[in-house]
PDB file of N, CA and C in Angstrom:
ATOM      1  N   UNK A   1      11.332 -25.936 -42.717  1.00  0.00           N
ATOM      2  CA  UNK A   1      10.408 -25.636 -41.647  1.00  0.00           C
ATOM      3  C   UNK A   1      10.295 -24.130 -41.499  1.00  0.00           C
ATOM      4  N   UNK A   2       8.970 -23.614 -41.296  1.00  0.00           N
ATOM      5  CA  UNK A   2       8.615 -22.521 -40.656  1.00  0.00           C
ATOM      6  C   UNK A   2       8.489 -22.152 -39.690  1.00  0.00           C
ATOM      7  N   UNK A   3       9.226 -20.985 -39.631  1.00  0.00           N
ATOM      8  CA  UNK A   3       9.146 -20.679 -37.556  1.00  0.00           C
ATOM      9  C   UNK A   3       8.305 -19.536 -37.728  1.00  0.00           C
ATOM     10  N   UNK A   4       7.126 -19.268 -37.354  1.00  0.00           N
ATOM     11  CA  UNK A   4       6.217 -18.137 -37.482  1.00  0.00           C
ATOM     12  C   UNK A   4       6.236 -17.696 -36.046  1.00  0.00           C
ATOM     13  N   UNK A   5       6.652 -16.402 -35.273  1.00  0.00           N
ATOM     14  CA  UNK A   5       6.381 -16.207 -33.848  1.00  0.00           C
ATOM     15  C   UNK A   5       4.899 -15.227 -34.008  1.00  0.00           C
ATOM     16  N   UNK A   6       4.427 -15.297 -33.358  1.00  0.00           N
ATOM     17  CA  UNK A   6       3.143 -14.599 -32.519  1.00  0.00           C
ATOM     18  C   UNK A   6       3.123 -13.915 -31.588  1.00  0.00           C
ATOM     19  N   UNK A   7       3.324 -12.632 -32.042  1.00  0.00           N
ATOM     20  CA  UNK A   7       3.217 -11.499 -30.521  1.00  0.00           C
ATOM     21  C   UNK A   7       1.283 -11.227 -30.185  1.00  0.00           C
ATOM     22  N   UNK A   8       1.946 -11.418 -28.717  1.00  0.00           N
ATOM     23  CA  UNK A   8       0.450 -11.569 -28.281  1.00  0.00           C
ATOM     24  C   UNK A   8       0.396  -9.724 -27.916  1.00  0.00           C
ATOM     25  N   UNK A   9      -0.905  -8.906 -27.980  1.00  0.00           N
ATOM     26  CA  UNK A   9      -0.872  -7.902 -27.662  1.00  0.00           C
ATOM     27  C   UNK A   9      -2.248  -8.006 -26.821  1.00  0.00           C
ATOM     28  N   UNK A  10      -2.232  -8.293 -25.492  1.00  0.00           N
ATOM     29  CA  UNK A  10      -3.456  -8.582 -24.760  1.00  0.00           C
ATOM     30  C   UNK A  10      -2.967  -7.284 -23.618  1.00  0.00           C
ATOM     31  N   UNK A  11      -4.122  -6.685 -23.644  1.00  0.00           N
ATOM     32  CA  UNK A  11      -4.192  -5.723 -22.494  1.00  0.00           C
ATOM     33  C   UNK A  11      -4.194  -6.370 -21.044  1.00  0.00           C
ATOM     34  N   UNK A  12      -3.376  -5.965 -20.360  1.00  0.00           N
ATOM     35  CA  UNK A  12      -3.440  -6.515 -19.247  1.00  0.00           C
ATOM     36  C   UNK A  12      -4.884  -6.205 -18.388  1.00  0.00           C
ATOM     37  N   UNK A  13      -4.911  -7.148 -17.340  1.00  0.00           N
ATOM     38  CA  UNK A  13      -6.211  -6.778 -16.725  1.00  0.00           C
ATOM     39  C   UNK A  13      -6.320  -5.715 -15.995  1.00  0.00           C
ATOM     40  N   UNK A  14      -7.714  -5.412 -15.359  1.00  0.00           N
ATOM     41  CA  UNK A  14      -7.864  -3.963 -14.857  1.00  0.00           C
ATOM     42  C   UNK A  14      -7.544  -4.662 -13.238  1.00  0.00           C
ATOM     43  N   UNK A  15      -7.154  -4.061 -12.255  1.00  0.00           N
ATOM     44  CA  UNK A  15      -6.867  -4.685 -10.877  1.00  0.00           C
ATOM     45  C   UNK A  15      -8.521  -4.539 -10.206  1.00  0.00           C
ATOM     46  N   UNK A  16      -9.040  -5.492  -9.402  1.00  0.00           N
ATOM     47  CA  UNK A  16      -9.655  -4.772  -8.532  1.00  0.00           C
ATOM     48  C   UNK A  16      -9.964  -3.850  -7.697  1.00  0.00           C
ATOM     49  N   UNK A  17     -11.113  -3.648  -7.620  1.00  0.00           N
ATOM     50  CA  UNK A  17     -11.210  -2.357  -6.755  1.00  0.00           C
ATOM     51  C   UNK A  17     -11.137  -2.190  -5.471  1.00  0.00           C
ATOM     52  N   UNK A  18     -11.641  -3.670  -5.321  1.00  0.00           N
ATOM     53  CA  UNK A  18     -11.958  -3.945  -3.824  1.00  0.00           C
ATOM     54  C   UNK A  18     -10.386  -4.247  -2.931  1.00  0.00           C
ATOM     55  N   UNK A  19      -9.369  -4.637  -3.780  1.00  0.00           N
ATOM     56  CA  UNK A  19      -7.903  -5.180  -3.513  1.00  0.00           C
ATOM     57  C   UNK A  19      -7.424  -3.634  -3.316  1.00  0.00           C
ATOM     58  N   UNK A  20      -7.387  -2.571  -4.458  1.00  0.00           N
ATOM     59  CA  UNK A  20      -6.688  -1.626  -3.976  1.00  0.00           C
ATOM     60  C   UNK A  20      -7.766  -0.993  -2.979  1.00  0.00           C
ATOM     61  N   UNK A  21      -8.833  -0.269  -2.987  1.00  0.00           N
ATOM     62  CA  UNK A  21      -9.263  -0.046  -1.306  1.00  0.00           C
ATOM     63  C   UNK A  21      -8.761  -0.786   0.096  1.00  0.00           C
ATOM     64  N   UNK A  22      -8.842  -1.733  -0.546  1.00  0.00           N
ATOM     65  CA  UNK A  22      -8.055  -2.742   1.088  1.00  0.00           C
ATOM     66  C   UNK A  22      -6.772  -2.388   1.066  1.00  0.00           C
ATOM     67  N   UNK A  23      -5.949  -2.065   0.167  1.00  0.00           N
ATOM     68  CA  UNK A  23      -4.759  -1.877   0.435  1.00  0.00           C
ATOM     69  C   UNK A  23      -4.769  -0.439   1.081  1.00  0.00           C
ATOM     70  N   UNK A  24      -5.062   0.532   0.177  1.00  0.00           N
ATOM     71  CA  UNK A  24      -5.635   1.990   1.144  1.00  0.00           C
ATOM     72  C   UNK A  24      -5.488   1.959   2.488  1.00  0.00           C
ATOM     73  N   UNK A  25      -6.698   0.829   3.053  1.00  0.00           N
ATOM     74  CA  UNK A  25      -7.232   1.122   4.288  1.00  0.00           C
ATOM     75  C   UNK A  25      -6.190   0.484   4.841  1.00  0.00           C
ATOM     76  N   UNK A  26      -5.130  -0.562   4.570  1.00  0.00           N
ATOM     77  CA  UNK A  26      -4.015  -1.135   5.312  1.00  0.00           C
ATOM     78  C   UNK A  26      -2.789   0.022   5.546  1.00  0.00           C
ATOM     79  N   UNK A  27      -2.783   0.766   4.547  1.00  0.00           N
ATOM     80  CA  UNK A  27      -1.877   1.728   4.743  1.00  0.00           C
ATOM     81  C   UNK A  27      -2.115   2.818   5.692  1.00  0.00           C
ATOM     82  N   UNK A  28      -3.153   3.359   5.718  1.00  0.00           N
ATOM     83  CA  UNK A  28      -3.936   4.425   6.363  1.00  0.00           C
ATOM     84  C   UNK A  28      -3.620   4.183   7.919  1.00  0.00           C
ATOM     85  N   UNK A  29      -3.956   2.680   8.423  1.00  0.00           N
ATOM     86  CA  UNK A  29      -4.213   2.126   9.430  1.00  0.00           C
ATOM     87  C   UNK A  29      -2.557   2.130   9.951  1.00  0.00           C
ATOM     88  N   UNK A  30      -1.531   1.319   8.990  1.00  0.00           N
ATOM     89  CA  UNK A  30      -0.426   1.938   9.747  1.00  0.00           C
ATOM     90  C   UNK A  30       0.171   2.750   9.838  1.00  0.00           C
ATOM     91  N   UNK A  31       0.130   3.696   8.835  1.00  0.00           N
ATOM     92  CA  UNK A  31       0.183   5.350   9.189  1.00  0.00           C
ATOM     93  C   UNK A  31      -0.709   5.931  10.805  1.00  0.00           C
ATOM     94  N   UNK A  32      -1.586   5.826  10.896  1.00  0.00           N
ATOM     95  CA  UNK A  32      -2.129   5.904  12.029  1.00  0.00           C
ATOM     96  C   UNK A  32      -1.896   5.882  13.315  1.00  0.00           C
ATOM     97  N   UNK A  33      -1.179   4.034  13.454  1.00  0.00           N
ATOM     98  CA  UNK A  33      -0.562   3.443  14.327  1.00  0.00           C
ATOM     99  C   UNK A  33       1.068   3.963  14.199  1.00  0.00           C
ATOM    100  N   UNK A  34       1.684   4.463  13.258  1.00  0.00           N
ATOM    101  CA  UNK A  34       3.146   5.097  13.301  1.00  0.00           C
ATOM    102  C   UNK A  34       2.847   6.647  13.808  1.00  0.00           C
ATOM    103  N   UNK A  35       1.641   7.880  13.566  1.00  0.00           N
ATOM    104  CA  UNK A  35       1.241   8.345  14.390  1.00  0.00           C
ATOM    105  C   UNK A  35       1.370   8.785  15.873  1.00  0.00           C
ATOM    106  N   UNK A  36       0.038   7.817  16.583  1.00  0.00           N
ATOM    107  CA  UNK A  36      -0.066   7.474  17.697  1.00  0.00           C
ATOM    108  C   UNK A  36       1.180   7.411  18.262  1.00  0.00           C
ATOM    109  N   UNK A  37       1.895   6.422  17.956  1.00  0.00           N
ATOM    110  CA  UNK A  37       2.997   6.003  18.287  1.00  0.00           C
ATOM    111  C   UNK A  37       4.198   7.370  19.202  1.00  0.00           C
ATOM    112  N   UNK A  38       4.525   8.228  17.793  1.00  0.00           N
ATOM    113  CA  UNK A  38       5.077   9.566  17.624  1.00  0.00           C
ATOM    114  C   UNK A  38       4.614  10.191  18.877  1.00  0.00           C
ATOM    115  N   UNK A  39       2.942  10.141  18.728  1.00  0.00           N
ATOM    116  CA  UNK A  39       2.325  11.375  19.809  1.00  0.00           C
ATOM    117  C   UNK A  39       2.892  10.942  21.295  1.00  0.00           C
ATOM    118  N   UNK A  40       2.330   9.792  21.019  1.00  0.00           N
ATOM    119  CA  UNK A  40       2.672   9.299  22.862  1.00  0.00           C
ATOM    120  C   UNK A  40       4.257   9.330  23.013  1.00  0.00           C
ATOM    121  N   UNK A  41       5.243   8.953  21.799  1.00  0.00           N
ATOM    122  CA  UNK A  41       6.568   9.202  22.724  1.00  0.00           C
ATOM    123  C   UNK A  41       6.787  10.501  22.831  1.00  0.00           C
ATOM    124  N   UNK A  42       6.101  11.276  22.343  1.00  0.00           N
ATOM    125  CA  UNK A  42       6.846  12.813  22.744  1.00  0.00           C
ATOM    126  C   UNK A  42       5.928  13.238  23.711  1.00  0.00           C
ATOM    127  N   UNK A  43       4.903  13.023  23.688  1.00  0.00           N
ATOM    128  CA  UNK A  43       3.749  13.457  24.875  1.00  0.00           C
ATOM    129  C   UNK A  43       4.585  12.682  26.293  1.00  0.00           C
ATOM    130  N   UNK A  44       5.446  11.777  26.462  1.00  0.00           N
ATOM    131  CA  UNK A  44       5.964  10.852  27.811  1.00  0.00           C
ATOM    132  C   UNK A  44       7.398  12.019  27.849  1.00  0.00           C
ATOM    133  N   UNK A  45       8.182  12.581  26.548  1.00  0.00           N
ATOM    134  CA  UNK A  45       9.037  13.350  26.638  1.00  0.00           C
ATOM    135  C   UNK A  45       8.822  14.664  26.964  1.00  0.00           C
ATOM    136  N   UNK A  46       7.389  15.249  26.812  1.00  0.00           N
ATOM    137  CA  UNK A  46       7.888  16.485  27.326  1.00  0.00           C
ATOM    138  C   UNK A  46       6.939  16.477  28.780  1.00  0.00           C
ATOM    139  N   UNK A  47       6.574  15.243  29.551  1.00  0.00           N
ATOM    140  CA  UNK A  47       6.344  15.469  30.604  1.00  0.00           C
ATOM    141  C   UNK A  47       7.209  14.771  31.037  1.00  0.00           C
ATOM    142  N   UNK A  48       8.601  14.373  30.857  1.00  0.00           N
ATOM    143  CA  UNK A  48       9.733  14.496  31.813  1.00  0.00           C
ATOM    144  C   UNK A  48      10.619  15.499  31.833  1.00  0.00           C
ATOM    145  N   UNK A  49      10.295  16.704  30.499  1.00  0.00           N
ATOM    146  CA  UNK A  49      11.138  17.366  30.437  1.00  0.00           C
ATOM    147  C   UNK A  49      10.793  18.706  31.466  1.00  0.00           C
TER     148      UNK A  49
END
């Protein structure tokens, strides 16, 4: 018997575009909201300080 293996050399696919933009805008958005966040606790800290 013959064992012949077969390497496959298939380029993987290209990702969407529309998947990484959405991911972008998911990141952006909680960067944003981690932000905000920052401003207002120090904006509540230095008007008690």
């Amino acid at each position: 018997m013959e064992t012949t293996k077969t390497l496959k050399t298939e380029k993987p696919e290209k990702y969407d575009e529309k998947s990484l933009k959405g991911t972008i805008v998911s990141v952006g958005f909680v960067a944003a909201v981690i932000v905000v966040m920052w401003v207002a606790v120090f904006w509540i800290y230095m008007e008690r300080v």
